[in-house]
Every structure is written in C-alpha cells, then in structure tokens.
N, C-alpha and C. Protein backbone atom coordinates (compact mmCIF):
# COMPACT_ATOMS: atom_id res chain seq x y z
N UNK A 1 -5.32 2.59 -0.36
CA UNK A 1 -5.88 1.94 -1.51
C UNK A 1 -7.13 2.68 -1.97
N UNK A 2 -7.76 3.62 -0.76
CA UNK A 2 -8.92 3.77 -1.42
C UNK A 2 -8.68 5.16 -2.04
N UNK A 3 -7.64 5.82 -1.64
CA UNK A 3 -6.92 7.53 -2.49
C UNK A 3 -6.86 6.55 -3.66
N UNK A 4 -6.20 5.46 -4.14
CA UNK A 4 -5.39 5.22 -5.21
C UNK A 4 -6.29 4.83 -6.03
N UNK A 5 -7.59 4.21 -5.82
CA UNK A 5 -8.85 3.97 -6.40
C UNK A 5 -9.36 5.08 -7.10
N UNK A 6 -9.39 5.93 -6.07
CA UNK A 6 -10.30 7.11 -6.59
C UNK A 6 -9.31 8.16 -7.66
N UNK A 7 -8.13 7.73 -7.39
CA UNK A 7 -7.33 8.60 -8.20
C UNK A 7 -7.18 8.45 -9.72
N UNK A 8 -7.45 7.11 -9.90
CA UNK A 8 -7.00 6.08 -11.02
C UNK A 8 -8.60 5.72 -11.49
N UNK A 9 -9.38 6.60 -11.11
CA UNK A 9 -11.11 6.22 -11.96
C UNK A 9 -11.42 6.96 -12.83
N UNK A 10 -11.78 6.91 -13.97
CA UNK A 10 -11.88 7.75 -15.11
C UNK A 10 -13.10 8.85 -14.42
N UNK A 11 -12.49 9.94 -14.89
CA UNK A 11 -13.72 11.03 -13.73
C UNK A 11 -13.84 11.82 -14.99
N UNK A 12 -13.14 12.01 -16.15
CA UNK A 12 -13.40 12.75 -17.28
C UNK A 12 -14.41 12.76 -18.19
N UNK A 13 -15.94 13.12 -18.96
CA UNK A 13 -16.50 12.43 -19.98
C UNK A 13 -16.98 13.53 -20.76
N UNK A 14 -17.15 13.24 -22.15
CA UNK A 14 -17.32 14.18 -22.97
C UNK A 14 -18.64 14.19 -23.55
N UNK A 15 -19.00 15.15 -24.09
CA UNK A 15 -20.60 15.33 -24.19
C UNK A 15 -20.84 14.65 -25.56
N UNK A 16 -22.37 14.37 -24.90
CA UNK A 16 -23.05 13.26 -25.53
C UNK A 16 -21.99 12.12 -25.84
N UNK A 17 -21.42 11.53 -25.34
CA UNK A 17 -20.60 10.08 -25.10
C UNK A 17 -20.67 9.69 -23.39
N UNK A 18 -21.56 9.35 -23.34
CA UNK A 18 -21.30 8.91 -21.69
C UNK A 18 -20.75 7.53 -21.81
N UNK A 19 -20.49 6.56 -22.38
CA UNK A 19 -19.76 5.66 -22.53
C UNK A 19 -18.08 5.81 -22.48
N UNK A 20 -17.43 7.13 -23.26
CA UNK A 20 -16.31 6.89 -22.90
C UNK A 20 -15.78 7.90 -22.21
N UNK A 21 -15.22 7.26 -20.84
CA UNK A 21 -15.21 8.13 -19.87
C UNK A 21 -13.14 7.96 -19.90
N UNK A 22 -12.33 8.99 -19.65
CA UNK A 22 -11.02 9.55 -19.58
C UNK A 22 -10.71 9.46 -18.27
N UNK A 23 -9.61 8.77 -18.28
CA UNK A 23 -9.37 9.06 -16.74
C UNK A 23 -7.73 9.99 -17.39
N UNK A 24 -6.92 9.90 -16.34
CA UNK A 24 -5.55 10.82 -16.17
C UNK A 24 -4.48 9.81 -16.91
N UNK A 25 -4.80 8.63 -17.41
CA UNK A 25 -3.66 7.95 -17.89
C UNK A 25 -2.46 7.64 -17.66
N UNK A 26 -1.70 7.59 -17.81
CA UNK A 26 -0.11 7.36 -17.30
C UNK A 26 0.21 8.38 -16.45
N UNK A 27 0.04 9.31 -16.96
CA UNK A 27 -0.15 10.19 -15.84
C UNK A 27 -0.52 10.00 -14.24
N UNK A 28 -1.69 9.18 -14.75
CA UNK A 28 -2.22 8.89 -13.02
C UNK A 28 -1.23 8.16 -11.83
N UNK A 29 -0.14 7.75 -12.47
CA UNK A 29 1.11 7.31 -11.33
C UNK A 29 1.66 8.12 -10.48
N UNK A 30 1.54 9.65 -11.13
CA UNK A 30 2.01 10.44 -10.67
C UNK A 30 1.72 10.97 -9.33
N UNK A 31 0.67 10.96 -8.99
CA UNK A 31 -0.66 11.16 -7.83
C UNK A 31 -0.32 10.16 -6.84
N UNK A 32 -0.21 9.31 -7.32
CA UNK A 32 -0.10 7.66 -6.41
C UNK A 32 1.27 7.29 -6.09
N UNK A 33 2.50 8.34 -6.28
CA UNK A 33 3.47 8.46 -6.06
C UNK A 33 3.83 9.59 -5.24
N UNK A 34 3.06 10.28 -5.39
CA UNK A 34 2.99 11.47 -4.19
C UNK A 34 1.83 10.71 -2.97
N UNK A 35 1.38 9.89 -3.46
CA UNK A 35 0.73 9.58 -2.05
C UNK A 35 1.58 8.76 -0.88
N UNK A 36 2.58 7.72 -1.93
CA UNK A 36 3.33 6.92 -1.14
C UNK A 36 4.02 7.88 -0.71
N UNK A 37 4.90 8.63 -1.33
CA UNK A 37 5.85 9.72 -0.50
C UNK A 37 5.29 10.18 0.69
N UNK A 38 3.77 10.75 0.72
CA UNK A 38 3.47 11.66 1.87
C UNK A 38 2.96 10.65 2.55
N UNK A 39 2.93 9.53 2.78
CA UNK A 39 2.67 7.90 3.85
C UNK A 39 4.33 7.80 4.76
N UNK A 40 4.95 7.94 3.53
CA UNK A 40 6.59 7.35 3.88
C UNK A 40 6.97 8.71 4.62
N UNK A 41 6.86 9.93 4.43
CA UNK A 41 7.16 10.93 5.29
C UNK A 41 6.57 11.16 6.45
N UNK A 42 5.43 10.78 6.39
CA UNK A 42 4.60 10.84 7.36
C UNK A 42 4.38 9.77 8.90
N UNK A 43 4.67 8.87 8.06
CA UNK A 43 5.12 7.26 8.82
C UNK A 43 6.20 6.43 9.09
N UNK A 44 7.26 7.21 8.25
CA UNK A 44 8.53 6.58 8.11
C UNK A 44 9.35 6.66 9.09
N UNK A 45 9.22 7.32 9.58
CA UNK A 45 10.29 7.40 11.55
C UNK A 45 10.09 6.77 12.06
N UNK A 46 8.38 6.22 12.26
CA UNK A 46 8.04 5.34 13.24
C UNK A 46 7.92 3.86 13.24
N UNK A 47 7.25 3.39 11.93
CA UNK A 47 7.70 2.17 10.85
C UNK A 47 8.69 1.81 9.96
N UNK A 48 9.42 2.65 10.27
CA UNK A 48 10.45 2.34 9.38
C UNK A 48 10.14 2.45 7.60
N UNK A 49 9.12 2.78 7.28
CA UNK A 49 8.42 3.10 5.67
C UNK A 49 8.37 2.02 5.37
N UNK A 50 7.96 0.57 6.20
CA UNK A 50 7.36 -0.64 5.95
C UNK A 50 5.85 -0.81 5.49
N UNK A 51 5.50 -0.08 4.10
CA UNK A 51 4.69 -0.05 3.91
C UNK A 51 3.79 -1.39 3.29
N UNK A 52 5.59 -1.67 2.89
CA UNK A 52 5.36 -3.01 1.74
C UNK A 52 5.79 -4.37 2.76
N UNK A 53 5.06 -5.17 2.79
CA UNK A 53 5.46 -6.46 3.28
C UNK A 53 6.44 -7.09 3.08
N UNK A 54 7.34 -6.77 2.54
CA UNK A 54 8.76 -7.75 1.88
C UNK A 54 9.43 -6.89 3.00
N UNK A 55 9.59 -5.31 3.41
CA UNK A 55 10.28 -4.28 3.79
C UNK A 55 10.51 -4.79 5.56
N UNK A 56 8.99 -5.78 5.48
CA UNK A 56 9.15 -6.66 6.92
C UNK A 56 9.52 -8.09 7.34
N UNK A 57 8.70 -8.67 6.21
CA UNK A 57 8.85 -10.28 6.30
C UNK A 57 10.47 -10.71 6.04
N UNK A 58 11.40 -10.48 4.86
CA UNK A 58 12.37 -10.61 4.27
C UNK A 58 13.22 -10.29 5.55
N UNK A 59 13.44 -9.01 6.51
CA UNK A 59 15.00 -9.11 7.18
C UNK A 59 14.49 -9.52 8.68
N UNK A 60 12.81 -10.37 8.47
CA UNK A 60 12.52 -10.97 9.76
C UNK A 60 12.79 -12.29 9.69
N UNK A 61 12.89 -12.85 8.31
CA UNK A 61 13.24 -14.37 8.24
C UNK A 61 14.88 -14.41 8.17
N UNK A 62 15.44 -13.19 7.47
CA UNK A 62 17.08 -13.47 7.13
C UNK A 62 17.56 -13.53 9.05
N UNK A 63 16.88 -12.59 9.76
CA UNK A 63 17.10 -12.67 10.87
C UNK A 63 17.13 -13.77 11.98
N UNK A 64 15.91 -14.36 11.67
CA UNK A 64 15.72 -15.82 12.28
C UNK A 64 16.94 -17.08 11.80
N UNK A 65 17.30 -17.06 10.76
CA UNK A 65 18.60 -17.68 10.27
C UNK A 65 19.75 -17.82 10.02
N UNK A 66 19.94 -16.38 10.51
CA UNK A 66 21.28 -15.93 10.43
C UNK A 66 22.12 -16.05 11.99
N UNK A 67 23.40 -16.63 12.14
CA UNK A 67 23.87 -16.65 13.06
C UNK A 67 24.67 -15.82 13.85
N UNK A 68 23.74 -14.68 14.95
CA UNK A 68 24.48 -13.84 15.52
C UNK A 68 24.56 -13.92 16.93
N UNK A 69 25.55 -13.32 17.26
CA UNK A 69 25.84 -13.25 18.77
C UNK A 69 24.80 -13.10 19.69
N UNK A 70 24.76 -13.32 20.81
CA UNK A 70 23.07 -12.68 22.08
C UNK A 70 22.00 -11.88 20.55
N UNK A 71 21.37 -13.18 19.90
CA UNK A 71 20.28 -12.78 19.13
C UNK A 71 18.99 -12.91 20.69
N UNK A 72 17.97 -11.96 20.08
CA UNK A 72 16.82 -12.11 20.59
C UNK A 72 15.97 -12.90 19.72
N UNK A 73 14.95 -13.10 20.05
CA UNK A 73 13.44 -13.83 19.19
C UNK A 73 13.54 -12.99 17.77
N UNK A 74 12.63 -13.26 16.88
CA UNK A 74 12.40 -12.67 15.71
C UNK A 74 11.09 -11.84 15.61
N UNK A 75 10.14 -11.92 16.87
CA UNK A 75 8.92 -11.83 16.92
C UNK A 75 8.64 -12.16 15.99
N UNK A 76 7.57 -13.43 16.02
CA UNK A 76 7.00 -13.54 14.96
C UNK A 76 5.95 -14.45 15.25
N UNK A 77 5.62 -13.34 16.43
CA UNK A 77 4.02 -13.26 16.32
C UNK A 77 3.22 -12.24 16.25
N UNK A 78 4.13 -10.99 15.53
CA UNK A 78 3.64 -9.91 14.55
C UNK A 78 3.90 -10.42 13.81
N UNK A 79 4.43 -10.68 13.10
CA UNK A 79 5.17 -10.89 11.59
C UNK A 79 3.65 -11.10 10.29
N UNK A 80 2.99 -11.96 10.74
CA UNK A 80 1.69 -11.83 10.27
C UNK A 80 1.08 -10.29 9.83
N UNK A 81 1.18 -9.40 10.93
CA UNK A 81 0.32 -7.86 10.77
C UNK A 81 0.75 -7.37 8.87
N UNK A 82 1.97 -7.39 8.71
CA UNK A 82 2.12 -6.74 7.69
C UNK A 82 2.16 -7.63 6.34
N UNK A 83 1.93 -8.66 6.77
CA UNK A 83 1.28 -9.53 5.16
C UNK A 83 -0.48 -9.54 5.11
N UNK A 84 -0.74 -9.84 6.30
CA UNK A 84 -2.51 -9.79 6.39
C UNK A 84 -3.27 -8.34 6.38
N UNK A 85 -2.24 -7.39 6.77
CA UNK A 85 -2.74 -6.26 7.27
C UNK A 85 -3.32 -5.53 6.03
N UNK A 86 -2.55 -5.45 5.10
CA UNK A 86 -2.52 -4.91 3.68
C UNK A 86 -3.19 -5.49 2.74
N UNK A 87 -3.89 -6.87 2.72
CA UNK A 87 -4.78 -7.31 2.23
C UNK A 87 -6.01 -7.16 3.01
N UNK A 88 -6.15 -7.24 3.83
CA UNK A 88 -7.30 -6.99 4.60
C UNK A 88 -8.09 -5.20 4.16
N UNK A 89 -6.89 -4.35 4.54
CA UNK A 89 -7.46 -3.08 3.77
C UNK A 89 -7.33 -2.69 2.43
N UNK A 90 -6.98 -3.60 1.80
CA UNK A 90 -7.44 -3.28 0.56
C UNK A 90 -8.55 -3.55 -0.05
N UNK A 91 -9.18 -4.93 0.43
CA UNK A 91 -10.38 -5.65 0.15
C UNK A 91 -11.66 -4.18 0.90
N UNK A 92 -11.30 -3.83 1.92
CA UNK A 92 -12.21 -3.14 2.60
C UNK A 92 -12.16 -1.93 1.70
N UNK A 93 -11.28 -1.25 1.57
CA UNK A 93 -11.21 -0.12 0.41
C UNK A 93 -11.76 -0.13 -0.71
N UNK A 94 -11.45 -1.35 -1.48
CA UNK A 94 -11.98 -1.39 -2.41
C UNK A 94 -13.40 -1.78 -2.66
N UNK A 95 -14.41 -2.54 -1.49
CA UNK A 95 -15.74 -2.39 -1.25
C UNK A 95 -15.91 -1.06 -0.70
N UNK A 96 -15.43 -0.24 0.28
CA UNK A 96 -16.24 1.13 0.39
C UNK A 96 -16.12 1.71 -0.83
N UNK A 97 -15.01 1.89 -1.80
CA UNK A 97 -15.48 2.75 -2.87
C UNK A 97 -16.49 2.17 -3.95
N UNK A 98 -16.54 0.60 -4.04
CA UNK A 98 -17.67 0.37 -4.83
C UNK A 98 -19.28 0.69 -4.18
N UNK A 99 -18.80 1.22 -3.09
CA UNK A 99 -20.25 1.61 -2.30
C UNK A 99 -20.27 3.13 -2.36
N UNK A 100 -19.38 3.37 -2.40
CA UNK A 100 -19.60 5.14 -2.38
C UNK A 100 -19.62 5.55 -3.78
C-alpha cells in the first residue's frame, strides 16, 4: 500500500503553478499492476497469491460447509490473519507516508 501511495501521488508541477500538481493518471494503474504481479510471483508458491482476502475467507467457509469425506478442521483460527492483516497495513502505510 505504501509503493501504491507513492506511485499514485501527483509528483509532477509546473512552473510558477505550485497548486497544480500532475500525477501519471490512468496511467498510474499501470505501475500498481506490475507491483501486484511482482508480489504474486514472488509470493505465489508459498501463499498461494492470497493476496486478497476473498482468495482466503470464501473456499475457507465453502469448505467448512461442504460435505466431504475424512474432512479436517477449516482452521479458523487463522482465518482472521487475512481479513485483519490487510487492513491493519494499510492504515500503517498510509500514516508512514503521511509522515514521510
């Protein structure tokens, strides 16, 4: 969150206008799509590219309800990490960059 902050802040400004400052515009998805890629390549063997909370919560509940043969537990007392986890650093991200 805090690459995607800094990516997506108008860093452009033109002389004598310091008021209107340019950032990368639509464009700027582009950056923030190469970031998820190099997360998901980077992390994806080991997490499974559960970056997003649905990618966990969703086939941990279909799992808990669904009726299969010698099921185990659902753990789900992780299940929490990846809904709290991702709000938690984003809030923190987004105060260090209003501090930096």
């Amino acid at each position: 969150m805090f690459v995607v902050l800094h990516l997506s802040g108008a860093s452009i400004s033109g002389n004598h206008l310091e008021d209107a400052k340019v950032g990368l515009g639509s464009i700027g998805a582009l950056p923030v799509a190469l970031l998820v890629v190099a997360i998901g390549i980077s992390l994806g063997g080991t997490t499974g590219y559960a970056i997003n909370p649905a990618r966990d919560l969703g086939p941990r509940i279909l799992h808990s309800i669904a009726p299969i043969k010698h099921k185990v537990n659902s753990n789900w007392k992780y299940a929490w990490i990846p809904v709290v986890g991702p709000i938690v650093g984003a809030i923190v991200a987004a105060l260090l960059y209003r501090v930096l």
